[in-house]
PDB file of N, CA and C in Angstrom:
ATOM      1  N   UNK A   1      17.116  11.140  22.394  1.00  0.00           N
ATOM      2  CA  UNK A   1      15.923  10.726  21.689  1.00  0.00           C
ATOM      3  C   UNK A   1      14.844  11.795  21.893  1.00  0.00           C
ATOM      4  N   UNK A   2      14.455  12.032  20.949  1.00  0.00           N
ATOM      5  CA  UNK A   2      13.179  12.643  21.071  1.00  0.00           C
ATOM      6  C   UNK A   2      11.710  12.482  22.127  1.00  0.00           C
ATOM      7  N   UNK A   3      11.224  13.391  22.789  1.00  0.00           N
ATOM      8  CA  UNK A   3       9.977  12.600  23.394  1.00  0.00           C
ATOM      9  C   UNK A   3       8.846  11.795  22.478  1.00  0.00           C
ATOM     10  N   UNK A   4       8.439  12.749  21.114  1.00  0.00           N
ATOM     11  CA  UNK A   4       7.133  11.702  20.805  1.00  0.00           C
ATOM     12  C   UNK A   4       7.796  10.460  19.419  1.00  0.00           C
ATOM     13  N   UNK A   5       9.156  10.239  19.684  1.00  0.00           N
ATOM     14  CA  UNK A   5       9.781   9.279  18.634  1.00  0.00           C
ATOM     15  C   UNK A   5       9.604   8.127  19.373  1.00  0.00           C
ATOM     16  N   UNK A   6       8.785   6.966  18.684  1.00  0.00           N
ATOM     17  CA  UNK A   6       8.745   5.318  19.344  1.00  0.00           C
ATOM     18  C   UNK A   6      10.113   4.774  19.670  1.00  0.00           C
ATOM     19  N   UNK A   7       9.938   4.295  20.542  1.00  0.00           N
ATOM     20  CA  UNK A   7      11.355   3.152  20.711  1.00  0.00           C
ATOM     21  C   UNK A   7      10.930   1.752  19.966  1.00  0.00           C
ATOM     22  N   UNK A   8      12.119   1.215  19.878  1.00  0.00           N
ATOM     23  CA  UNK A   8      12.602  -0.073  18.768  1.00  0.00           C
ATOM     24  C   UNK A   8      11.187  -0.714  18.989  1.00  0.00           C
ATOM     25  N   UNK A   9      10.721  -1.210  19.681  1.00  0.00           N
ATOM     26  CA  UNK A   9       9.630  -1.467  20.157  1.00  0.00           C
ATOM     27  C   UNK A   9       8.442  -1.611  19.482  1.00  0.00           C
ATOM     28  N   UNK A  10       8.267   0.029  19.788  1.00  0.00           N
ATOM     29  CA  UNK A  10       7.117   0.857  19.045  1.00  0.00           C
ATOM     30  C   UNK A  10       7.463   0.611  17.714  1.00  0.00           C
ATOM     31  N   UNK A  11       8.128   0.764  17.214  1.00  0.00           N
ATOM     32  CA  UNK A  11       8.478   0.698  15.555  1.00  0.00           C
ATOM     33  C   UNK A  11       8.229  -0.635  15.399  1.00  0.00           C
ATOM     34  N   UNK A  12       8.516  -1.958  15.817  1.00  0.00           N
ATOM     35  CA  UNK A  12       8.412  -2.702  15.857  1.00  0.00           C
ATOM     36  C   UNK A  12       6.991  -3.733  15.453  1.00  0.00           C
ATOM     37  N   UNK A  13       6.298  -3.116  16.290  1.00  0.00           N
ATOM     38  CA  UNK A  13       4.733  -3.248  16.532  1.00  0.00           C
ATOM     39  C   UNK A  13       4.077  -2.640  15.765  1.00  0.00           C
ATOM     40  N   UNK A  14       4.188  -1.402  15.340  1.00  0.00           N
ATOM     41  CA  UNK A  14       3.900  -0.544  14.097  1.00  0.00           C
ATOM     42  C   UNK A  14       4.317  -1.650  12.530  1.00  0.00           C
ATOM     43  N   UNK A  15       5.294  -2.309  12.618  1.00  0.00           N
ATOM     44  CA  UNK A  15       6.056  -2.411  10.865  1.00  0.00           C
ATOM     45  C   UNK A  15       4.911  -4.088  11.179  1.00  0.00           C
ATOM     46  N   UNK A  16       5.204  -4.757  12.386  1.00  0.00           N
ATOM     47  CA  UNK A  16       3.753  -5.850  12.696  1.00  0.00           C
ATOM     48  C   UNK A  16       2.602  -5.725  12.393  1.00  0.00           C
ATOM     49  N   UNK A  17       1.729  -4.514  12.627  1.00  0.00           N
ATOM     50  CA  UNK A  17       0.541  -4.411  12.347  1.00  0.00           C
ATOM     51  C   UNK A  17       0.245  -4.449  10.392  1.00  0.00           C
ATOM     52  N   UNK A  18       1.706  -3.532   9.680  1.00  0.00           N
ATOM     53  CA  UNK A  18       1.681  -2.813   8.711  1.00  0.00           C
ATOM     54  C   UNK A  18       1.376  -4.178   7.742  1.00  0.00           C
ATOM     55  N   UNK A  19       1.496  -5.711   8.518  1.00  0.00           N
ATOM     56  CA  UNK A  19       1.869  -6.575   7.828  1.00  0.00           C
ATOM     57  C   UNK A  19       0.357  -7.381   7.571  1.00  0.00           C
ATOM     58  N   UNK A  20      -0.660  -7.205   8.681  1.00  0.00           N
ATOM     59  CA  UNK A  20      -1.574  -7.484   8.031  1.00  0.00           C
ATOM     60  C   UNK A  20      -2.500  -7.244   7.192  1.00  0.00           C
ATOM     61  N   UNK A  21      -2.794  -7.608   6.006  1.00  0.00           N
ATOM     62  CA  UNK A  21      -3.010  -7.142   4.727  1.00  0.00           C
ATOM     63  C   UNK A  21      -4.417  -6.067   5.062  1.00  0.00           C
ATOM     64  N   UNK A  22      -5.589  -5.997   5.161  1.00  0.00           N
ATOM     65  CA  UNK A  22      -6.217  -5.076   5.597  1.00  0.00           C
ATOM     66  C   UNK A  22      -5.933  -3.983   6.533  1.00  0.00           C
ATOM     67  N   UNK A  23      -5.840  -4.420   8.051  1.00  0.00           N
ATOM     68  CA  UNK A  23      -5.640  -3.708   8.857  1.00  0.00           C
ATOM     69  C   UNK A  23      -4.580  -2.755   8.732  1.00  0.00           C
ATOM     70  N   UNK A  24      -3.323  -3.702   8.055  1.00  0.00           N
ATOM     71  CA  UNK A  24      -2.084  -2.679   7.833  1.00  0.00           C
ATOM     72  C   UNK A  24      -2.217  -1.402   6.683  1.00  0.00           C
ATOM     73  N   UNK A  25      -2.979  -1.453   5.845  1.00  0.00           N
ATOM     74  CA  UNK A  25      -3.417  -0.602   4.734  1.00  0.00           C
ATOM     75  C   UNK A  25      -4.089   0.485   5.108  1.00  0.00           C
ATOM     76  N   UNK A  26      -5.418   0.183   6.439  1.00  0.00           N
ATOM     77  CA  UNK A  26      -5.698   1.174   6.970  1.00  0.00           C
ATOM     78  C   UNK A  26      -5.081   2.000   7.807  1.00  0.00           C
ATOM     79  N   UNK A  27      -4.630   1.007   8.672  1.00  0.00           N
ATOM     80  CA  UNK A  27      -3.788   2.269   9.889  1.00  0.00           C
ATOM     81  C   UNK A  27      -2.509   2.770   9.337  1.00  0.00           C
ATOM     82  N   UNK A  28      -2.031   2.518   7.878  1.00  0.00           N
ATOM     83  CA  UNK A  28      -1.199   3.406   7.006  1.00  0.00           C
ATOM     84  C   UNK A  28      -1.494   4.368   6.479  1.00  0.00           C
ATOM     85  N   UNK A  29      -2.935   4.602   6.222  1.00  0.00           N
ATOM     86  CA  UNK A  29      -3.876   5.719   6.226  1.00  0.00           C
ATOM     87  C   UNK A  29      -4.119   6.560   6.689  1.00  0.00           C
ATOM     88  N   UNK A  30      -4.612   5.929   8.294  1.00  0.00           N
ATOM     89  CA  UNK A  30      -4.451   6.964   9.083  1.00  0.00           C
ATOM     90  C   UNK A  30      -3.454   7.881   9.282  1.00  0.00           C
ATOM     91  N   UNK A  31      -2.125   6.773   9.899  1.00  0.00           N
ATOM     92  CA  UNK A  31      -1.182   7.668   9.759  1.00  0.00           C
ATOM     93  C   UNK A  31      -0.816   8.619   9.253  1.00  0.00           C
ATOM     94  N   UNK A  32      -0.144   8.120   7.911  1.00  0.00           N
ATOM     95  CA  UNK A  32      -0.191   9.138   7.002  1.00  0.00           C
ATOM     96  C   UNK A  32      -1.091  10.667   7.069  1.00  0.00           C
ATOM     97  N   UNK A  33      -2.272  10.420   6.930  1.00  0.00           N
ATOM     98  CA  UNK A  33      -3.243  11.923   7.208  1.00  0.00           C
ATOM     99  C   UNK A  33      -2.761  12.630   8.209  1.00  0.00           C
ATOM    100  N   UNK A  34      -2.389  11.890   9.841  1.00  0.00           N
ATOM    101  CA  UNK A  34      -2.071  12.781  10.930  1.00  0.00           C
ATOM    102  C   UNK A  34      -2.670  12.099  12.084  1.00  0.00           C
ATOM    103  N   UNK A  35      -3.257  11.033  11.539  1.00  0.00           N
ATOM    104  CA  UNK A  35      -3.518  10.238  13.215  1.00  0.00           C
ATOM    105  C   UNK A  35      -2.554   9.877  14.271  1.00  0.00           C
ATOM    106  N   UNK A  36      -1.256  10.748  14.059  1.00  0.00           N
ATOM    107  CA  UNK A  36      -0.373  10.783  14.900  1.00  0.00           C
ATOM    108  C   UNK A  36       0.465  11.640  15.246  1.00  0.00           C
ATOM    109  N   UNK A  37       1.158  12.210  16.348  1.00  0.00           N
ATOM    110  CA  UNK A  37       1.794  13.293  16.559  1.00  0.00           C
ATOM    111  C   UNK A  37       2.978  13.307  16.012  1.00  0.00           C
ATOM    112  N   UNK A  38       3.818  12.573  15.919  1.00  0.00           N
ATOM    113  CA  UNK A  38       4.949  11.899  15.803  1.00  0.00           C
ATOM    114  C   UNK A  38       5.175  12.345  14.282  1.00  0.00           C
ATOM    115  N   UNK A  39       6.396  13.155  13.493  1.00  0.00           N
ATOM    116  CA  UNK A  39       6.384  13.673  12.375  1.00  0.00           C
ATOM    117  C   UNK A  39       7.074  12.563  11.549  1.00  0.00           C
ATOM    118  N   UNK A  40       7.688  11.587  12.417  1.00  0.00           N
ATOM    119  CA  UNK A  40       8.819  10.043  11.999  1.00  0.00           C
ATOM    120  C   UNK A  40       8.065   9.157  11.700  1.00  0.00           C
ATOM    121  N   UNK A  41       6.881   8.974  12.503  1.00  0.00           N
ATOM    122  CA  UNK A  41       5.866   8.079  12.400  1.00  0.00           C
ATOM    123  C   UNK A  41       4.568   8.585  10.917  1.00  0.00           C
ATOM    124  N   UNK A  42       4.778   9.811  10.828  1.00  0.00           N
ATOM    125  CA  UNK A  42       3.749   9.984   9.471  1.00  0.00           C
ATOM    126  C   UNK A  42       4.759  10.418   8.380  1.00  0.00           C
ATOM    127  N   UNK A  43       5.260  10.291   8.615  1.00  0.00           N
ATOM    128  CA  UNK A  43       6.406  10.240   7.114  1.00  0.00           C
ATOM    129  C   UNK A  43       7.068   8.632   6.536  1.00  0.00           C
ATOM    130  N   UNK A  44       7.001   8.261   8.150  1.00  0.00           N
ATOM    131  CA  UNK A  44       7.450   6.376   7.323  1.00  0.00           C
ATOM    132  C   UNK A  44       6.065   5.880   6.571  1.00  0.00           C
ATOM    133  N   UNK A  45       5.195   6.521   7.353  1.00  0.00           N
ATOM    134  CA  UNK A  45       3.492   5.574   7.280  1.00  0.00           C
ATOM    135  C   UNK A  45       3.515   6.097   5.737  1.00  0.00           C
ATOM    136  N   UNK A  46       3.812   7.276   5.037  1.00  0.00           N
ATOM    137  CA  UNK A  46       3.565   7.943   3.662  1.00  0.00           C
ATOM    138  C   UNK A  46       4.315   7.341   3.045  1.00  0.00           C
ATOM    139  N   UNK A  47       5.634   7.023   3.447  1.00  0.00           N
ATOM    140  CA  UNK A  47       6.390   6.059   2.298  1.00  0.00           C
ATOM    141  C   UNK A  47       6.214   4.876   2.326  1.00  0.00           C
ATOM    142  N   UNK A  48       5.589   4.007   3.259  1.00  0.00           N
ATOM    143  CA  UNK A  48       4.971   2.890   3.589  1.00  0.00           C
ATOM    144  C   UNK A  48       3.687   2.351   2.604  1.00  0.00           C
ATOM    145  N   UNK A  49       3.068   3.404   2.573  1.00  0.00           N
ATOM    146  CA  UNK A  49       1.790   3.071   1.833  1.00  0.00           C
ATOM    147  C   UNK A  49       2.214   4.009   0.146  1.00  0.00           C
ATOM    148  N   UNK A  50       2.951   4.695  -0.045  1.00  0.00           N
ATOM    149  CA  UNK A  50       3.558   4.627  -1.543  1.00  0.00           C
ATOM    150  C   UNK A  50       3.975   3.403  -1.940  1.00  0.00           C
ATOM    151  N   UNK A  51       4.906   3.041  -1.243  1.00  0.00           N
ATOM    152  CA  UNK A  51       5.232   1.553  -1.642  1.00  0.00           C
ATOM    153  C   UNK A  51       4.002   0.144  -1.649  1.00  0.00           C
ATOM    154  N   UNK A  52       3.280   0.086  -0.906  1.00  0.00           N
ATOM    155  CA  UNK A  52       2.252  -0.455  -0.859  1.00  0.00           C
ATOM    156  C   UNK A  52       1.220  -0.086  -2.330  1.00  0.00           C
ATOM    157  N   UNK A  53       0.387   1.194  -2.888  1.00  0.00           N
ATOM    158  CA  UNK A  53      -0.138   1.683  -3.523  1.00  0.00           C
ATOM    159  C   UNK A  53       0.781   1.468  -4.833  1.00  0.00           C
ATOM    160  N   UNK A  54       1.741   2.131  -5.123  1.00  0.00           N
ATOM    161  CA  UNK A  54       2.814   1.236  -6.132  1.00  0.00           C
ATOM    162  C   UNK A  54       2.371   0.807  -7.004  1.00  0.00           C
ATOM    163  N   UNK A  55       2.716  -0.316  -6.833  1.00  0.00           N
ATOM    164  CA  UNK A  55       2.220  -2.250  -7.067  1.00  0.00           C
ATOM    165  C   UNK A  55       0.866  -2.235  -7.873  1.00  0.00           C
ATOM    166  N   UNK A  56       0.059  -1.690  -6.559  1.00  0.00           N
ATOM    167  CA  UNK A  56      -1.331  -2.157  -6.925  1.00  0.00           C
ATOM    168  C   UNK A  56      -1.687  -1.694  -7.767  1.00  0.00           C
ATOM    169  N   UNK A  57      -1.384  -0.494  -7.838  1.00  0.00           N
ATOM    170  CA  UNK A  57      -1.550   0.620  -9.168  1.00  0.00           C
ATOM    171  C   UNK A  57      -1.308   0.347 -10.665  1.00  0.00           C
ATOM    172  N   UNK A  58       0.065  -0.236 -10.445  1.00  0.00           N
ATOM    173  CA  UNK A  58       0.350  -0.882 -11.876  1.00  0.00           C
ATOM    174  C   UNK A  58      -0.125  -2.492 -12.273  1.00  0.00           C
ATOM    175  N   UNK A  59      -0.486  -3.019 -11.223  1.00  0.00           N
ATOM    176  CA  UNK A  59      -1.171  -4.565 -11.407  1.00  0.00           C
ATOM    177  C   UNK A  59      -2.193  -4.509 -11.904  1.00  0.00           C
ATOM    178  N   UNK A  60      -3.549  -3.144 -11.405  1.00  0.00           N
ATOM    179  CA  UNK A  60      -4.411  -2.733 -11.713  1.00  0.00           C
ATOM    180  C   UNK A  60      -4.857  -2.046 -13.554  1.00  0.00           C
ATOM    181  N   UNK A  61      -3.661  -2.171 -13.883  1.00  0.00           N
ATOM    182  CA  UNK A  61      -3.191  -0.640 -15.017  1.00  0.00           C
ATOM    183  C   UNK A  61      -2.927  -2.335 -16.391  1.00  0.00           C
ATOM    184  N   UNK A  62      -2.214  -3.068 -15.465  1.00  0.00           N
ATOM    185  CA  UNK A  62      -1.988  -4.303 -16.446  1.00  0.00           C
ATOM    186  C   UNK A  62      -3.070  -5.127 -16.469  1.00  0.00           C
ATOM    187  N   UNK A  63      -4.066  -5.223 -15.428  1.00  0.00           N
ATOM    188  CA  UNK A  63      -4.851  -6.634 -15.900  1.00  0.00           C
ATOM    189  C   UNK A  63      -6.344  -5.783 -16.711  1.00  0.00           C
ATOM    190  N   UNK A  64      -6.285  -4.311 -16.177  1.00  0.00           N
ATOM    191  CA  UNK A  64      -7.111  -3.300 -17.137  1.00  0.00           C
ATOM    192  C   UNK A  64      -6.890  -3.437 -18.742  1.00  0.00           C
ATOM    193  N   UNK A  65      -5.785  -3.669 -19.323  1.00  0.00           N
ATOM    194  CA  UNK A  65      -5.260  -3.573 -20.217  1.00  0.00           C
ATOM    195  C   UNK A  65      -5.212  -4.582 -20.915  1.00  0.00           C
ATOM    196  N   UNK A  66      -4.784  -6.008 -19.926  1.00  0.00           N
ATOM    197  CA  UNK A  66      -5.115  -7.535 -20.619  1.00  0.00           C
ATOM    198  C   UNK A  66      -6.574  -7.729 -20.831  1.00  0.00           C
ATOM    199  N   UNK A  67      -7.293  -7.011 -20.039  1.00  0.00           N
ATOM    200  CA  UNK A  67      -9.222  -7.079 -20.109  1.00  0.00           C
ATOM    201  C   UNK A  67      -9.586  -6.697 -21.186  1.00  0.00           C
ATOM    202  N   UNK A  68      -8.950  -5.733 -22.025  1.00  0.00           N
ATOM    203  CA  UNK A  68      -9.410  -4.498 -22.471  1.00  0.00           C
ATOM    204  C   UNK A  68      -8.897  -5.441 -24.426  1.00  0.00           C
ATOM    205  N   UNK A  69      -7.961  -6.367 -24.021  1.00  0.00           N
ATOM    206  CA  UNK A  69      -7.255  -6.781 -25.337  1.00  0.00           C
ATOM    207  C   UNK A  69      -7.540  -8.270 -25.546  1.00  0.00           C
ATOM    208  N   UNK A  70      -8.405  -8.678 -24.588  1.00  0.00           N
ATOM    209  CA  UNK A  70      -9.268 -10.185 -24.146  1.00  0.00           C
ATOM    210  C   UNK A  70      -9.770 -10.292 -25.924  1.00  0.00           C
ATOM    211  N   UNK A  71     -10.820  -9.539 -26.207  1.00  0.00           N
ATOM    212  CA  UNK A  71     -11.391  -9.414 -26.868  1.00  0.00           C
ATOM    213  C   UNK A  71     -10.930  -9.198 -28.553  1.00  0.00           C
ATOM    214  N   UNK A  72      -9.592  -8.981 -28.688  1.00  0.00           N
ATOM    215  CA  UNK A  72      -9.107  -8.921 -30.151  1.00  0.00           C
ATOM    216  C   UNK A  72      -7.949 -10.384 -29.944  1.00  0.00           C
ATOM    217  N   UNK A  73      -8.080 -10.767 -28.859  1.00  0.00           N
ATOM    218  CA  UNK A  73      -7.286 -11.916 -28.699  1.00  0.00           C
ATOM    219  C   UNK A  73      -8.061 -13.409 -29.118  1.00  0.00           C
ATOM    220  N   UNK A  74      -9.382 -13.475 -28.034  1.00  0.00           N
ATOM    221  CA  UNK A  74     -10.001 -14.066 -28.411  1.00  0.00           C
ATOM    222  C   UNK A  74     -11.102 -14.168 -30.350  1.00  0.00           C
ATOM    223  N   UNK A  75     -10.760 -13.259 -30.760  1.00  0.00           N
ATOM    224  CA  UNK A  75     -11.185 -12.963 -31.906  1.00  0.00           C
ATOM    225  C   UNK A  75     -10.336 -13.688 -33.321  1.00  0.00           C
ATOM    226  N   UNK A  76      -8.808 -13.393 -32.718  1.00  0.00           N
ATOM    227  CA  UNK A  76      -7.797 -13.880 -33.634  1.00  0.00           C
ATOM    228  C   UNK A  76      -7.847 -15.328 -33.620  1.00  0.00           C
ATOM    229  N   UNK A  77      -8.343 -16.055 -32.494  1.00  0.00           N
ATOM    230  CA  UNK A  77      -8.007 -17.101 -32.095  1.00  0.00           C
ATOM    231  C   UNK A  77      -9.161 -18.223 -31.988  1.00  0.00           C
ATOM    232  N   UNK A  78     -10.067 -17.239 -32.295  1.00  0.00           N
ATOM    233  CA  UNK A  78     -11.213 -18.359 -32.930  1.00  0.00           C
ATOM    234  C   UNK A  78     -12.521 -18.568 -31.479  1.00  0.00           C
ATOM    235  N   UNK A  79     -11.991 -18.117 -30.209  1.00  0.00           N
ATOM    236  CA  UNK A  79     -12.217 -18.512 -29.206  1.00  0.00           C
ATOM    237  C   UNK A  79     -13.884 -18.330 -29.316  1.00  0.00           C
ATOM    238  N   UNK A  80     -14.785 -18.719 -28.720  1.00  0.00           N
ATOM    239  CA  UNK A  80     -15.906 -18.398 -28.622  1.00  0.00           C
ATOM    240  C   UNK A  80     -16.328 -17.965 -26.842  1.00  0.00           C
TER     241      UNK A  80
END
């Protein structure tokens, strides 16, 4: 094993934190940038928060888009 690679543990407690919805978003952040020595630990944290960012990105991209078509919807439809 490597010296600065976490044991099961460490990974453990890391994928725990990743789970609470704020906190885990930030310290995926950090990571990622380099708030850590560990080259295993900022490469999971980068694919961690791709997958995280993802989602939001396209949820963001769709309800932009249902907002954006509110208005010829409600138009067809009489809505006031």
């Amino acid at each position: 094993m490597y010296e600065n690679t976490p044991s099961s543990f460490g990974w453990f407690g890391r994928i725990l934190l990743t789970c609470i919805p704020v906190v885990g978003f930030i310290l995926l952040i950090v990571w990622a940038c380099g708030g850590t020595e560990c080259p295993a630990v900022k490469t999971w944290a980068r694919a961690q928060f791709l997958l995280m960012l993802i989602p939001i990105v396209v949820i963001t991209v769709l309800f932009l888009v249902g907002a954006l078509n509110w208005d010829t919807v409600r138009t067809s439809l009489n809505i006031r």
